[in-house]
Protein backbone atom coordinates (compact mmCIF):
# COMPACT_ATOMS: atom_id res chain seq x y z
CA UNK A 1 21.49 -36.64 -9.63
CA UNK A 2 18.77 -34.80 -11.22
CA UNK A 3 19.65 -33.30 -14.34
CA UNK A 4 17.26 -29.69 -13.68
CA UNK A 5 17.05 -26.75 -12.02
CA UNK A 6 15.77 -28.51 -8.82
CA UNK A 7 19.63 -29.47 -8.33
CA UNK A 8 20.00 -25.86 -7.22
CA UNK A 9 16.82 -25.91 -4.40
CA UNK A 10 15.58 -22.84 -3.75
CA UNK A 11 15.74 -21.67 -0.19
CA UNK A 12 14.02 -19.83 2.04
CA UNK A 13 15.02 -17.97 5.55
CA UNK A 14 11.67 -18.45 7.98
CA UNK A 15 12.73 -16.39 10.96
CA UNK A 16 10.19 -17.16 13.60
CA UNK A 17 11.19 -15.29 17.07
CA UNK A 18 11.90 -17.01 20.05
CA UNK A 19 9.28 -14.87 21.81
CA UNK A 20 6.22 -16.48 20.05
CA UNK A 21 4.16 -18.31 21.87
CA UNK A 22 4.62 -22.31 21.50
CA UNK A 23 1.80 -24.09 20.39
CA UNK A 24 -0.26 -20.55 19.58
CA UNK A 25 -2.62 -20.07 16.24
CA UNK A 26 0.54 -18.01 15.14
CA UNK A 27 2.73 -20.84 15.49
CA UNK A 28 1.48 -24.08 14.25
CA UNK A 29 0.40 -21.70 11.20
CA UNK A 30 4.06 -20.51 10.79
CA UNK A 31 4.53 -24.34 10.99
CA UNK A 32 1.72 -25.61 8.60
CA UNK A 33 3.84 -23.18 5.97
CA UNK A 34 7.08 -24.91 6.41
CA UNK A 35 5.36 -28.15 5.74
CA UNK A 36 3.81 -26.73 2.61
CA UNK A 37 6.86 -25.14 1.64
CA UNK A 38 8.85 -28.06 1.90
CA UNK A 39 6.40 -30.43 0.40
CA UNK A 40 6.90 -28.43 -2.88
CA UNK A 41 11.04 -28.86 -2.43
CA UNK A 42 11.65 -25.55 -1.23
CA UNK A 43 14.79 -25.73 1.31
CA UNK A 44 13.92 -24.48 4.74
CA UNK A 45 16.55 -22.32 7.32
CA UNK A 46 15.37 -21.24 9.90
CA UNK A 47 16.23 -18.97 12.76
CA UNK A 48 14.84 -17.99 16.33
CA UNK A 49 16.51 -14.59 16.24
CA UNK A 50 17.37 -11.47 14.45
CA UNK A 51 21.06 -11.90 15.44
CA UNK A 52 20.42 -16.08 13.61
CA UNK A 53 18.89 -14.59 10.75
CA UNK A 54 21.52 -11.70 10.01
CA UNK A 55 24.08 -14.62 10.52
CA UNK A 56 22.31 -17.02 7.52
CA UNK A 57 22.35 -13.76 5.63
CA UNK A 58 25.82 -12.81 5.62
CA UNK A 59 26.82 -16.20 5.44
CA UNK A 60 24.31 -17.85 2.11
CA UNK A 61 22.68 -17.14 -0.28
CA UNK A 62 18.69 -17.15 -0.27
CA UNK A 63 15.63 -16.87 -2.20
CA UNK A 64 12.98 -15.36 0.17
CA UNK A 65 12.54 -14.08 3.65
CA UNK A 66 9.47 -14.70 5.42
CA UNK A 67 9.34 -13.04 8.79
CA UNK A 68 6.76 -14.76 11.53
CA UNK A 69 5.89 -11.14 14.03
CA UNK A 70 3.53 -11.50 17.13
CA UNK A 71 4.49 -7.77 18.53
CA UNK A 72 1.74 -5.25 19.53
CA UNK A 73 0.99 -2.18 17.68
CA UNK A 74 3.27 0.04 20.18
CA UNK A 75 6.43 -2.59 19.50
CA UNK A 76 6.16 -2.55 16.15
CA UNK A 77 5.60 1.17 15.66
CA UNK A 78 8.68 1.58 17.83
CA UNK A 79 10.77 -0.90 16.95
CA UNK A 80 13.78 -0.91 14.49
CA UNK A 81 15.44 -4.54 14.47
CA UNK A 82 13.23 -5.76 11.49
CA UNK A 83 14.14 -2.85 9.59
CA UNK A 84 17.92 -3.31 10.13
CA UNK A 85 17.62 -6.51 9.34
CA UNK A 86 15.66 -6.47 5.68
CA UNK A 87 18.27 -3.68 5.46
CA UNK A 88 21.25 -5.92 5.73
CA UNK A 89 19.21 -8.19 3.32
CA UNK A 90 18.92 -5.47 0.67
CA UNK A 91 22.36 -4.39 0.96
CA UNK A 92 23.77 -8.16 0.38
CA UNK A 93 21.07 -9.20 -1.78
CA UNK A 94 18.44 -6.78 -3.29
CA UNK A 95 15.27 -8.04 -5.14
CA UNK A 96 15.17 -10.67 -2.20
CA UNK A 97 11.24 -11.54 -1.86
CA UNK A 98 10.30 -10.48 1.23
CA UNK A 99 6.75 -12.03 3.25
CA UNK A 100 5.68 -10.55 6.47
CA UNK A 101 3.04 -13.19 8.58
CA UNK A 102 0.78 -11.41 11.33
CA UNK A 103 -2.55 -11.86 13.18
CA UNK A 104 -5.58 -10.31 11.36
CA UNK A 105 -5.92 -7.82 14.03
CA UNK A 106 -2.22 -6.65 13.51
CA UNK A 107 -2.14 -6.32 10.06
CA UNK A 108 -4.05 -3.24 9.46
CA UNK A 109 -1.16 -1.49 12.51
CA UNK A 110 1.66 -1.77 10.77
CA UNK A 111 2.15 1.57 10.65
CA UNK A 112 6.12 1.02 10.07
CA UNK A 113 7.04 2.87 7.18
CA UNK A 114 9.99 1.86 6.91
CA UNK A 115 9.92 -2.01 7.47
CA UNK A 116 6.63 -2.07 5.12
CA UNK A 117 8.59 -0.06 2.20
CA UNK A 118 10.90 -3.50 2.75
CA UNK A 119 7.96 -5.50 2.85
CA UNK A 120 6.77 -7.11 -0.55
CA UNK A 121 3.28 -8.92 0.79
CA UNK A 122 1.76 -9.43 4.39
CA UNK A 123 -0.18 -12.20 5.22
CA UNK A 124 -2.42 -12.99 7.97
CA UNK A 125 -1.36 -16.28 9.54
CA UNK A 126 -5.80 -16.21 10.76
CA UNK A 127 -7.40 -15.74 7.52
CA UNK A 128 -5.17 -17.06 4.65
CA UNK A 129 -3.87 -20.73 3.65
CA UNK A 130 -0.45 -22.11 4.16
CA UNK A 131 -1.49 -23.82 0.78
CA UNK A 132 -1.84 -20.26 -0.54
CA UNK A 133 1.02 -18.34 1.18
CA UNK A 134 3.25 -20.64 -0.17
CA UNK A 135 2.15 -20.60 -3.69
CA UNK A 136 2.91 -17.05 -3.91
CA UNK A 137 6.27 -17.11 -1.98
CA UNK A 138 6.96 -20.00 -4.55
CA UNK A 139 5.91 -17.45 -7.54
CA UNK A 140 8.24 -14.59 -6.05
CA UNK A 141 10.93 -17.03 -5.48
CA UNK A 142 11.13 -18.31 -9.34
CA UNK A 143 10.41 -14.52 -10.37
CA UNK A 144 13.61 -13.57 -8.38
CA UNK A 145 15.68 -16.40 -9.49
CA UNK A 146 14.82 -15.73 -13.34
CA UNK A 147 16.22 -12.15 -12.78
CA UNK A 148 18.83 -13.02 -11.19
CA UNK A 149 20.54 -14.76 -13.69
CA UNK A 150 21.93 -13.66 -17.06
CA UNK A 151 20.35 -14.37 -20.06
CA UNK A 152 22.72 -17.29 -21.73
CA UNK A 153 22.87 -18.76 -18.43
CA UNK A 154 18.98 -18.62 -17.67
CA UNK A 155 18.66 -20.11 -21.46
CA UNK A 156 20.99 -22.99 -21.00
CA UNK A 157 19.37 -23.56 -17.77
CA UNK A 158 15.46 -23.60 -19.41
CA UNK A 159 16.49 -25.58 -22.10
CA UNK A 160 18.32 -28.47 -19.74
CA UNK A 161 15.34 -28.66 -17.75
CA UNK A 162 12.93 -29.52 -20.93
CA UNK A 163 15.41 -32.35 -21.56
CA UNK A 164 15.73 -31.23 -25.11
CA UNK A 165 18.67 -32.98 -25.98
CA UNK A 166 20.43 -34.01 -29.77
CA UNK A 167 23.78 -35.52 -28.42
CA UNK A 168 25.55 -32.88 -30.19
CA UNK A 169 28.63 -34.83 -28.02
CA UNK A 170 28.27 -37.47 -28.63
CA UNK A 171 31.45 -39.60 -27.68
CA UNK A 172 29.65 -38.79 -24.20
CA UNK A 173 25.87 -39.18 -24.77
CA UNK A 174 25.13 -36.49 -21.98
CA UNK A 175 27.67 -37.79 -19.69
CA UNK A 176 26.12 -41.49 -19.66
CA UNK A 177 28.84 -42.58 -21.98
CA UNK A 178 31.37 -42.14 -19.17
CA UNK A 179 29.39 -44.01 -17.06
CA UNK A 180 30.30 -47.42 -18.36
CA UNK A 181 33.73 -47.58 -16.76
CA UNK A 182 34.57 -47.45 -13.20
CA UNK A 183 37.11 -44.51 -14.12
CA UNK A 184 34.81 -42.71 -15.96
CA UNK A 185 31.64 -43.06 -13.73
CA UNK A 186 33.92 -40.93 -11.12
CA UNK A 187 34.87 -38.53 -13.32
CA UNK A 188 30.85 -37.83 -14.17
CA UNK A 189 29.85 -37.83 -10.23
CA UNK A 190 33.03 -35.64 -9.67
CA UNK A 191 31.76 -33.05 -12.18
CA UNK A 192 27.87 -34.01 -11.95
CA UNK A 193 25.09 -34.66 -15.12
CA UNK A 194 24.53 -31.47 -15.63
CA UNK A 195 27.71 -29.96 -16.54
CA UNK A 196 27.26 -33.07 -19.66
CA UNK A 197 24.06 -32.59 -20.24
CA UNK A 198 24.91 -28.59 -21.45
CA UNK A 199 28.07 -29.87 -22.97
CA UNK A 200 26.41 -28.28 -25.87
CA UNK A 201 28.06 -26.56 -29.61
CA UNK A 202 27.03 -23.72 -31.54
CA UNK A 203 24.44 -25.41 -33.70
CA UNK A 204 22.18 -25.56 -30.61
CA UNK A 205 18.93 -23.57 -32.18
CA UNK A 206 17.05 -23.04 -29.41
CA UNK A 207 20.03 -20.85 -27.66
CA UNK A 208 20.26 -18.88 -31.08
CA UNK A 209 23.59 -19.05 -33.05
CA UNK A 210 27.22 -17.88 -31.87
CA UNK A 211 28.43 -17.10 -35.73
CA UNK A 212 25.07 -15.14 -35.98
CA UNK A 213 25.10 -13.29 -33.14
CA UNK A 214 21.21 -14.20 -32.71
CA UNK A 215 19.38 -15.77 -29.72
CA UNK A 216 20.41 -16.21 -26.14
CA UNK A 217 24.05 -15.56 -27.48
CA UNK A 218 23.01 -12.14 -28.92
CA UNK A 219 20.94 -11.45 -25.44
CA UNK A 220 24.26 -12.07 -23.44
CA UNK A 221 26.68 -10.31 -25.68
CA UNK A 222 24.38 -6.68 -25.43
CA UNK A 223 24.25 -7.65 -21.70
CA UNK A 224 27.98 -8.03 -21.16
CA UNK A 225 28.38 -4.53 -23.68
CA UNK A 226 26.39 -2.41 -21.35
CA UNK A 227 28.56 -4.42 -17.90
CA UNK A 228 31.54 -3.11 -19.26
CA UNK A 229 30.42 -0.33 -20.83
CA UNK A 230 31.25 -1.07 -24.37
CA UNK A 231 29.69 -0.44 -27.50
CA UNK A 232 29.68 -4.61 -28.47
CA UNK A 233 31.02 -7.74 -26.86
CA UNK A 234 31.27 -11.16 -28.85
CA UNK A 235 31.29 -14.50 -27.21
CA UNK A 236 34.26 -16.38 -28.52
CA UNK A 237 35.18 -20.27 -28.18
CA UNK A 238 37.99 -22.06 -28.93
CA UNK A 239 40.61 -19.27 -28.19
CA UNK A 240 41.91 -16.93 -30.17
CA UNK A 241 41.21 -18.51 -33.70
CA UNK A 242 37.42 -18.99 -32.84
CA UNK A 243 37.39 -15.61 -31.21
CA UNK A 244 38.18 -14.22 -34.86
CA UNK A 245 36.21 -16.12 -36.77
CA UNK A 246 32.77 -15.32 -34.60
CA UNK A 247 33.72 -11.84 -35.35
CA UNK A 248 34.37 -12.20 -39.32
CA UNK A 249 31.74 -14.72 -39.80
């Protein structure tokens, strides 16, 4: 198991429509993407319909949209099922990155208000790289992710993945100690490495201090205040008696 944030793939919803053309410029482009996508460990779903794609919404989480359209300018001027669907994306996830692929010619047409206010970039699947598309879908993806998350969480998270580690459990070494017994190697693939690896106490620097109220910790606590609407929140560990002393101390 890989002990960084590549445990949680990112993954992205490629809804190419069944009506494409096989085999067309549009399509082996759309294609050429996945591969590119993929090559850089990005998890691919995708779906030949709207009614597929609303499904994979409703039902999982993702990271970006990209929608594949080969419509003229009258269908897409006219036509309301992309809209409804980045609507039902918005409404269950907002922030989602959202790419829109289309021939040169179609581009300059899209004259949809409303699905281009839903739109984040266009593309044209004749003039620019899979190589390139995906390197900014990638960007938007880790841009949306890092938001996402709350800031202990994206902290602990940053400072697993640079492997910065003191053993500050060290009966446990990260979780490799439990590996040296057949009872204990299940118990660390039950749980997984990275629930060990951020086993971590309060004297971790780099995530600020819990008695101090500084760092990530401070970050989290003014971030759970305003969620609840409260004028301060303190993270507190080891029940009550640590709860009280992170507040006197």
């Amino acid at each position: 198991m890989n002990n960084n944030n590549s445990t949680n793939k990112m993954r992205a919803l490629v809804i190419e429509h069944q009506n494409i053309t096989p085999n067309s410029f549009a399509d082996r482009a759309t294609k050429s993407l996945i591969a590119e996508l993929e090559s850089r460990t990005i998890e691919i779903v995708t779906a030949t319909s709207y009614e597929d794609a609303r499904a994979v919404i409703m039902a999982s989480q993702i990271d970006s949209l990209v929608l594949a359209l080969e419509k003229t300018e009258e269908q897409i001027v006219n036509s309301h099922e992309e809209v409804d669907l980045l609507a039902a994306l918005q409404a269950r996830q907002p922030e989602v990155p959202v790419f829109l692929l289309a021939e040169r010619a179609r581009t300059s047409i899209l004259n949809n208000r409303q699905l281009m206010e839903r739109v984040d970039e266009c593309y044209s699947v004749l003039e620019d790289t899979a190589d390139f598309v995906a390197g900014r879908i990638v960007a938007a993806m880790r841009r949306y992710r890092s938001q996402v998350l709350p800031p202990f969480m994206k902290a602990m998270m940053h400072y697993n993945d640079i492997h910065e580690y003191s053993w500050s459990a060290p009966g446990h070494q990260g979780g490799i100690g439990f590996t040296k017994t057949p009872a204990g190697n299940q118990f660390f693939e039950f749980f997984g490495e990275n629930l060990f690896r951020t086993d971590m106490g309060i004297e971790r620097a780099a995530l600020g201090s819990l008695l101090d109220h500084s760092g990530a910790f401070k970050d989290s606590e003014v971030e759970a205040a305003k969620v609840f609407g409260a004028h301060q929140s303190y993270s507190g560990i080891v029940g009550t008696s640590g709860s009280n002393r992170t507040i006197m101390q």
